[in-house]
Protein backbone atom coordinates (compact mmCIF):
# COMPACT_ATOMS: atom_id res chain seq x y z
CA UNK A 1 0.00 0.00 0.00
CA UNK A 2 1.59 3.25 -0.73
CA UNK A 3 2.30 5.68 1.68
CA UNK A 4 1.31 9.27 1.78
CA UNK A 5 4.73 11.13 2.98
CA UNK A 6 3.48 14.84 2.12
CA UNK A 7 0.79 14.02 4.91
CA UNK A 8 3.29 13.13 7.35
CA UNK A 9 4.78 16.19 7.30
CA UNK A 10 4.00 18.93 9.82
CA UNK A 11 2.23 22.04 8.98
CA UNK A 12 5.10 24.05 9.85
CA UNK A 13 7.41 22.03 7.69
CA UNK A 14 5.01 22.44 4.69
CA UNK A 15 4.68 25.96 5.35
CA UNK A 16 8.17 26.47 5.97
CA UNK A 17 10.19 24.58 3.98
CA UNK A 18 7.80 23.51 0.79
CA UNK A 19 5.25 26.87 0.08
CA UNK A 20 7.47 29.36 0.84
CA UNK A 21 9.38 28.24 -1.93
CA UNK A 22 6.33 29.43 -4.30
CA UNK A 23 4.80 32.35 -5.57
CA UNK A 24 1.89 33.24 -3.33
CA UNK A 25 -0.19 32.44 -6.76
CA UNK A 26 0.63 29.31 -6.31
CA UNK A 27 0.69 29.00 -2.86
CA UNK A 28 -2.89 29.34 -2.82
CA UNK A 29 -3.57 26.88 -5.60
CA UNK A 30 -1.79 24.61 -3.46
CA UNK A 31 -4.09 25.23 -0.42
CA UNK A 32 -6.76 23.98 -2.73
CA UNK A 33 -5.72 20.69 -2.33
CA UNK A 34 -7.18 19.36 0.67
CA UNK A 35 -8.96 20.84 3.61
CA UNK A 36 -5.97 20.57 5.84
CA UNK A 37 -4.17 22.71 3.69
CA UNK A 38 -7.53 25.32 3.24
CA UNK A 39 -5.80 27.92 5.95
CA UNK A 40 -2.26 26.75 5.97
CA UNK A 41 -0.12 29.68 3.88
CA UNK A 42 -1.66 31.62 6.63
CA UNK A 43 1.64 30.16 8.21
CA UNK A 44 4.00 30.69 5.71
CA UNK A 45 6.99 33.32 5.99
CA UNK A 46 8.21 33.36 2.94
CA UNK A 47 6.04 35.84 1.02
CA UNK A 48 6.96 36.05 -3.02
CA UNK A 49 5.18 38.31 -5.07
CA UNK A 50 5.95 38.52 -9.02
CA UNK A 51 4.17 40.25 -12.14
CA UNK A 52 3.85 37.17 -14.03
CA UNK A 53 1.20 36.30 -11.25
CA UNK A 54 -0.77 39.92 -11.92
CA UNK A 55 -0.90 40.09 -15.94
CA UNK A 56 -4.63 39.44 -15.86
CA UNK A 57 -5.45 41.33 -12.16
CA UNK A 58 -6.10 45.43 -12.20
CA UNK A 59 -3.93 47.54 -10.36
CA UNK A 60 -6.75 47.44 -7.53
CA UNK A 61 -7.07 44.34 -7.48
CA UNK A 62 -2.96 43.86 -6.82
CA UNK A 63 -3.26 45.83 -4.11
CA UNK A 64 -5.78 44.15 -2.02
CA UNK A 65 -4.67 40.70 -3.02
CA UNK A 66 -1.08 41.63 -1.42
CA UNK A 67 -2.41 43.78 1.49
CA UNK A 68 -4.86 40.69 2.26
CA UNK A 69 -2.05 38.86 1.77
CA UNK A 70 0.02 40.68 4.42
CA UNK A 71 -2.87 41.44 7.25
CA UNK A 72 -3.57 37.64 7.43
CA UNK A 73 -0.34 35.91 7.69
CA UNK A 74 0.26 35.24 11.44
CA UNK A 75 4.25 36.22 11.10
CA UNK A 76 6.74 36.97 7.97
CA UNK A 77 10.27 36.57 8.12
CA UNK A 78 10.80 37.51 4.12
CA UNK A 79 9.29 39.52 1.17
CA UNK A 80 9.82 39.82 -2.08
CA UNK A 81 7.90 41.93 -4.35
CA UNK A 82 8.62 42.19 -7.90
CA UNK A 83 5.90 43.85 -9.96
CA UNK A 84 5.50 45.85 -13.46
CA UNK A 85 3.56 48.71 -14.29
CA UNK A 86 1.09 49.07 -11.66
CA UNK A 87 1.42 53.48 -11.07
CA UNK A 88 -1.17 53.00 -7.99
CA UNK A 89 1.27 50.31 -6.53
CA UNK A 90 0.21 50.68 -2.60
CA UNK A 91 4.03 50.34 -1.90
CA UNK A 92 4.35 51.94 1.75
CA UNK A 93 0.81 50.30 3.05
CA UNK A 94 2.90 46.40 2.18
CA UNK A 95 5.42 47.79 4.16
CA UNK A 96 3.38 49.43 6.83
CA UNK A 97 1.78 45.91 7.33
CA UNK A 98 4.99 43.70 6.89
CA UNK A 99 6.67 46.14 9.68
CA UNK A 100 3.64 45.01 12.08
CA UNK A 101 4.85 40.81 10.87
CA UNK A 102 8.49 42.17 12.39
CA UNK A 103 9.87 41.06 8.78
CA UNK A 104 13.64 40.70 8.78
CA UNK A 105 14.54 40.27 4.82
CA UNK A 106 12.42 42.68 2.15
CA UNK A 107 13.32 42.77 -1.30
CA UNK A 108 11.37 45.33 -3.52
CA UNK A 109 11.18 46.15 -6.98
CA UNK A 110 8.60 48.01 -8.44
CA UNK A 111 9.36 49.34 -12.34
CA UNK A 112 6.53 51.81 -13.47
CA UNK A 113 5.55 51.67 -17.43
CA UNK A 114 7.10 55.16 -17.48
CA UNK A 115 10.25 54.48 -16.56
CA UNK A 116 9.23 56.42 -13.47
CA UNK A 117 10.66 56.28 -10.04
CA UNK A 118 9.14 54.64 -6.85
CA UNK A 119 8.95 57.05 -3.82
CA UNK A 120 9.29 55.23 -0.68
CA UNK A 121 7.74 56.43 2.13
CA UNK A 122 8.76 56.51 5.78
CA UNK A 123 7.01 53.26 6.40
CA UNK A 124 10.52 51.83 5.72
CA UNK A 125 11.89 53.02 9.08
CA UNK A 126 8.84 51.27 10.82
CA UNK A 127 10.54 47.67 9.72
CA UNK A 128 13.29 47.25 13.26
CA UNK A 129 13.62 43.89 12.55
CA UNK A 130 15.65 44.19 9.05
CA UNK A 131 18.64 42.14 8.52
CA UNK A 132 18.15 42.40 4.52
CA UNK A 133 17.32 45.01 2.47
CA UNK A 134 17.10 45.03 -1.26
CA UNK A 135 15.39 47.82 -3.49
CA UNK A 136 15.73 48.15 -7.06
CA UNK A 137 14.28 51.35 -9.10
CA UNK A 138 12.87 52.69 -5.88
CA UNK A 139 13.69 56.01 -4.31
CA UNK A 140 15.04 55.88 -0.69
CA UNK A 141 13.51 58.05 1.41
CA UNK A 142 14.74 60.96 4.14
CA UNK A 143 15.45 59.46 7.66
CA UNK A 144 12.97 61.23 9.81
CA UNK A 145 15.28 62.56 12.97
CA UNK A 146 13.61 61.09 15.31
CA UNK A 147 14.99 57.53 13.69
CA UNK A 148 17.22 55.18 15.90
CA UNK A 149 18.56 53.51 12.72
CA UNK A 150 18.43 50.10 11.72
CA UNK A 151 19.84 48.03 14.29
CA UNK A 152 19.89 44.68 12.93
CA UNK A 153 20.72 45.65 9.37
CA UNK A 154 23.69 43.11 7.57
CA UNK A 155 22.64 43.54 4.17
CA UNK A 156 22.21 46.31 1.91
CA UNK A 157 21.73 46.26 -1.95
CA UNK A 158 20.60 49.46 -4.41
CA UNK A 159 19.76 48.67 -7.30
CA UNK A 160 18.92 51.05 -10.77
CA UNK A 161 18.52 54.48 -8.74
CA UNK A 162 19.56 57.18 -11.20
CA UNK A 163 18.47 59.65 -8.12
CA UNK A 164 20.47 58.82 -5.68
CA UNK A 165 22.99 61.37 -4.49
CA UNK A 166 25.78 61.39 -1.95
CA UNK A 167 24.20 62.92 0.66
CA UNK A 168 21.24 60.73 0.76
CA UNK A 169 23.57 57.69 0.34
CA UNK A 170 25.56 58.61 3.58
CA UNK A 171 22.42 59.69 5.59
CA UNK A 172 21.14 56.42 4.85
CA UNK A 173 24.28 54.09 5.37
CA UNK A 174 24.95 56.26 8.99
CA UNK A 175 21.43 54.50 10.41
CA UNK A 176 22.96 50.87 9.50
CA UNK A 177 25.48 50.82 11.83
CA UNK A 178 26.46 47.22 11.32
CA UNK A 179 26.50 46.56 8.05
CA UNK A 180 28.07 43.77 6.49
CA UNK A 181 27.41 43.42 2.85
CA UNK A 182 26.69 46.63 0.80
CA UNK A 183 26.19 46.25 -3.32
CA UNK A 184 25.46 49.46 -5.19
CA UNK A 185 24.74 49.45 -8.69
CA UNK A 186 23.56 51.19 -11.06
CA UNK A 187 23.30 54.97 -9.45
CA UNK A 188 24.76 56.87 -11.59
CA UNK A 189 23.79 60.24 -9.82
CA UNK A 190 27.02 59.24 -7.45
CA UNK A 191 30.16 61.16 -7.74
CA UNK A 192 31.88 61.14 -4.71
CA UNK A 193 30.93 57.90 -2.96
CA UNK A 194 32.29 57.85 0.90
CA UNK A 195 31.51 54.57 2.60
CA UNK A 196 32.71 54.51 5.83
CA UNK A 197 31.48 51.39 7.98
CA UNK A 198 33.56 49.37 10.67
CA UNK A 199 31.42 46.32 10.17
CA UNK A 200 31.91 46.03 6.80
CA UNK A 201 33.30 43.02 5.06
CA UNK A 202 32.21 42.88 1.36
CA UNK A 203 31.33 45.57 -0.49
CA UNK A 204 30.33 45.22 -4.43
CA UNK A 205 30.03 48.33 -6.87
CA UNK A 206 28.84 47.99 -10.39
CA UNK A 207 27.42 50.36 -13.31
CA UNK A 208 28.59 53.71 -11.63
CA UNK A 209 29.26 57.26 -13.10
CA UNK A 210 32.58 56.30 -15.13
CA UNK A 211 33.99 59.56 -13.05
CA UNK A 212 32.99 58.88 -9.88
CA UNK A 213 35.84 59.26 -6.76
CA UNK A 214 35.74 56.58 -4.02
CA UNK A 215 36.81 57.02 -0.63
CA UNK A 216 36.55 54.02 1.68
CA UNK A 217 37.46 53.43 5.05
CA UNK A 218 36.57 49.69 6.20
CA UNK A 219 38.74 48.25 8.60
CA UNK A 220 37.19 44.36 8.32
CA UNK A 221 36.45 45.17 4.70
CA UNK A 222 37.75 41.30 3.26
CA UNK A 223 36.15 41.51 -0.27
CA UNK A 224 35.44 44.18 -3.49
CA UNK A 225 33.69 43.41 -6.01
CA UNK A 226 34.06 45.89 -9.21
CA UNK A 227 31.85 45.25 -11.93
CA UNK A 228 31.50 47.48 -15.34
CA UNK A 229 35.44 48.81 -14.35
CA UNK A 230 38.17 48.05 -16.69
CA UNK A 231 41.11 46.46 -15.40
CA UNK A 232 42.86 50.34 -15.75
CA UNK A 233 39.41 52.09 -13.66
CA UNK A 234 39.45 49.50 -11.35
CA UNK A 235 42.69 49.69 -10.06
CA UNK A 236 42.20 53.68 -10.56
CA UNK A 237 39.40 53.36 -7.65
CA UNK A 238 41.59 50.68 -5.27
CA UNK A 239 43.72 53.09 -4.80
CA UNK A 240 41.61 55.35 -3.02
CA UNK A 241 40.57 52.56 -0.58
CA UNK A 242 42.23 53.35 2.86
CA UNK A 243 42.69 50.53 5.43
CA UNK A 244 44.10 48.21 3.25
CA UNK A 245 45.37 45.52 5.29
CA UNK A 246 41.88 43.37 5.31
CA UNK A 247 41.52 42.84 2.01
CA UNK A 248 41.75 39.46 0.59
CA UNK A 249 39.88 38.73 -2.37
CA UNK A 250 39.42 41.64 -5.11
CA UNK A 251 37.39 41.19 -8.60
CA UNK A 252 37.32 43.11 -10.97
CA UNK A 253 35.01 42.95 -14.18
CA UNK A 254 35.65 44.36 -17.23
CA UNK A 255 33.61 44.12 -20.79
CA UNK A 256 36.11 45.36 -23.33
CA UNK A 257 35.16 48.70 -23.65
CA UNK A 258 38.04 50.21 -21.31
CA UNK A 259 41.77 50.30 -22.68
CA UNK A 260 44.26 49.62 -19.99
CA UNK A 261 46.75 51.91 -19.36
CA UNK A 262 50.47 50.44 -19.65
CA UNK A 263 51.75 53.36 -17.19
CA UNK A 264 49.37 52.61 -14.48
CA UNK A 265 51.54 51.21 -11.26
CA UNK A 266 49.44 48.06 -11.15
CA UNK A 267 52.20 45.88 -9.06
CA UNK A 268 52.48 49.46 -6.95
CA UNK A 269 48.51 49.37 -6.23
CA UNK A 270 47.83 45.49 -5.86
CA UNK A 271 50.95 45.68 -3.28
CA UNK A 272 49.13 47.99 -1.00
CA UNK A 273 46.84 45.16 -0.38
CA UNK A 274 49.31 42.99 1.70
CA UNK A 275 46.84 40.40 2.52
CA UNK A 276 45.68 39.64 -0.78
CA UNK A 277 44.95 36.02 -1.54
CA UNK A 278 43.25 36.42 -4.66
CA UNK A 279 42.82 38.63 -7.73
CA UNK A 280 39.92 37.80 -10.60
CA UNK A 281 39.54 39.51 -13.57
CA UNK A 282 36.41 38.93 -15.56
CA UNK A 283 36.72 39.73 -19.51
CA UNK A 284 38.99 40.76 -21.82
CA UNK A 285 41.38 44.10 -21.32
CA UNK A 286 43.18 45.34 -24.22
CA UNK A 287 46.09 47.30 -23.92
């Protein structure tokens, strides 16, 4: 007689480990199964949210089937929200309710049919409990000064922010006080990028104004990650990285359009990094 494993399995298991792994489209489709499974994604903490789910749905509808979505679940450790085209988007009411779940990974990305950016409101600074934050074509808001910064906070990625400027960069990066991993690309608006952070030990930098100056000062900083930088740019922006002596692994990506300079010091610059175990270089550099 053959068994039934999936019914052996615990409702937190299922919710945990098997629908989270799902869109929430298809979490529910999956709750049509049996009755046992009727109210179960009410459990799940994993909360994934993609266009391809919404092609058919108005932009009203999207919004109360992901603020439903939100209110009901009885705690949410991650979201992810990746939609298209919706200009009514209720962005800071998903946040306002995922703050009240104490979620501690958020990943949003909202691109508007305009090419438009995404304001984010000051719901952000409501969610305490972040250890990951990842936005992509969204605009980061002011810290209100009342703001006791994000305490938990390991992870930072921006993504596709033409916008962004230095000052709202550092504001921003001084209420993360232990940050770990930071990964900026795309923000071309930066052109004198200071990241100063004691915590942090990887730091990756892509698709930046080709003029931009760097100064860094990261005394646990282990790993950097250059991407869009000829090997000649790259080396160009090492050297303004103070507190050298961390550094172990450094890549640097390059897509042919840079020509490397024979009269930059490269042995002189890779030196200054005297723990260096490892050097990658990505592409093709033609001198």
């Amino acid at each position: 007689m053959a068994t039934d494993r999936l019914s052996a399995l615990t409702d937190e298991f299922l919710s945990t480990h098997i629908l989270s792994e799902f869109s929430y489209r298809n979490v529910v489709r999956l709750c049509l199964l049996s009755k046992r499974w009727r109210f179960l994604w009410k459990k799940i903490t994993f909360l994934n949210f993609y266009w391809q789910d919404f092609e058919k749905q108005k932009d009203f509808e999207i919004n109360v089937i992901i603020s439903n979505a939100l209110f009901h679940l009885d705690a949410l450790f991650h979201l992810q929200i990746v939609l298209n085209g919706p200009k009514t988007a209720d962005l800071n009411n998903w946040i306002r309710l995922a703050a009240e779940k104490k979620v501690e990974s958020m990943s949003l990305q909202i691109c508007y049919r305009d090419f438009s950016m995404v304001d984010l409101g000051e719901s952000l600074f409501r969610c305490k409990n972040l250890t990951v934050l990842k936005l992509k074509s969204i605009n980061l808001p002011k810290v209100p000064s009342n703001f006791g910064g994000f305490q938990s906070l390991k992870t930072f990625y921006v993504f596709d922010n033409p916008n962004l400027d230095d000052a709202t960069l550092q504001e921003f990066m001084n209420m993360c006080p232990h940050l770990q991993i930071l990964s900026i690309r795309g923000c071309v608006g930066l052109k004198k990028l200071k990241i100063r952070a004691s915590n942090l030990i990887c730091v990756h930098l892509g698709f930046l104004n080709p003029n931009i100056s760097l100064q860094m000062a990261c005394p646990q900083l282990t790993q950097i990650n250059l991407m869009d930088y000829g090997y000649c740019r790259g080396l160009k922006l090492l050297q303004d990285i103070s507190r050298k002596e961390s550094v172990k692994i450094i890549t640097l990506h390059n897509y042919g359009t840079n020509v490397v300079n024979p009269d930059i010091p490269s042995i002189v610059v890779l030196n200054s990094f005297p723990q260096l175990e490892e050097l990658i270089i990505h592409g093709h550099c033609f001198q």
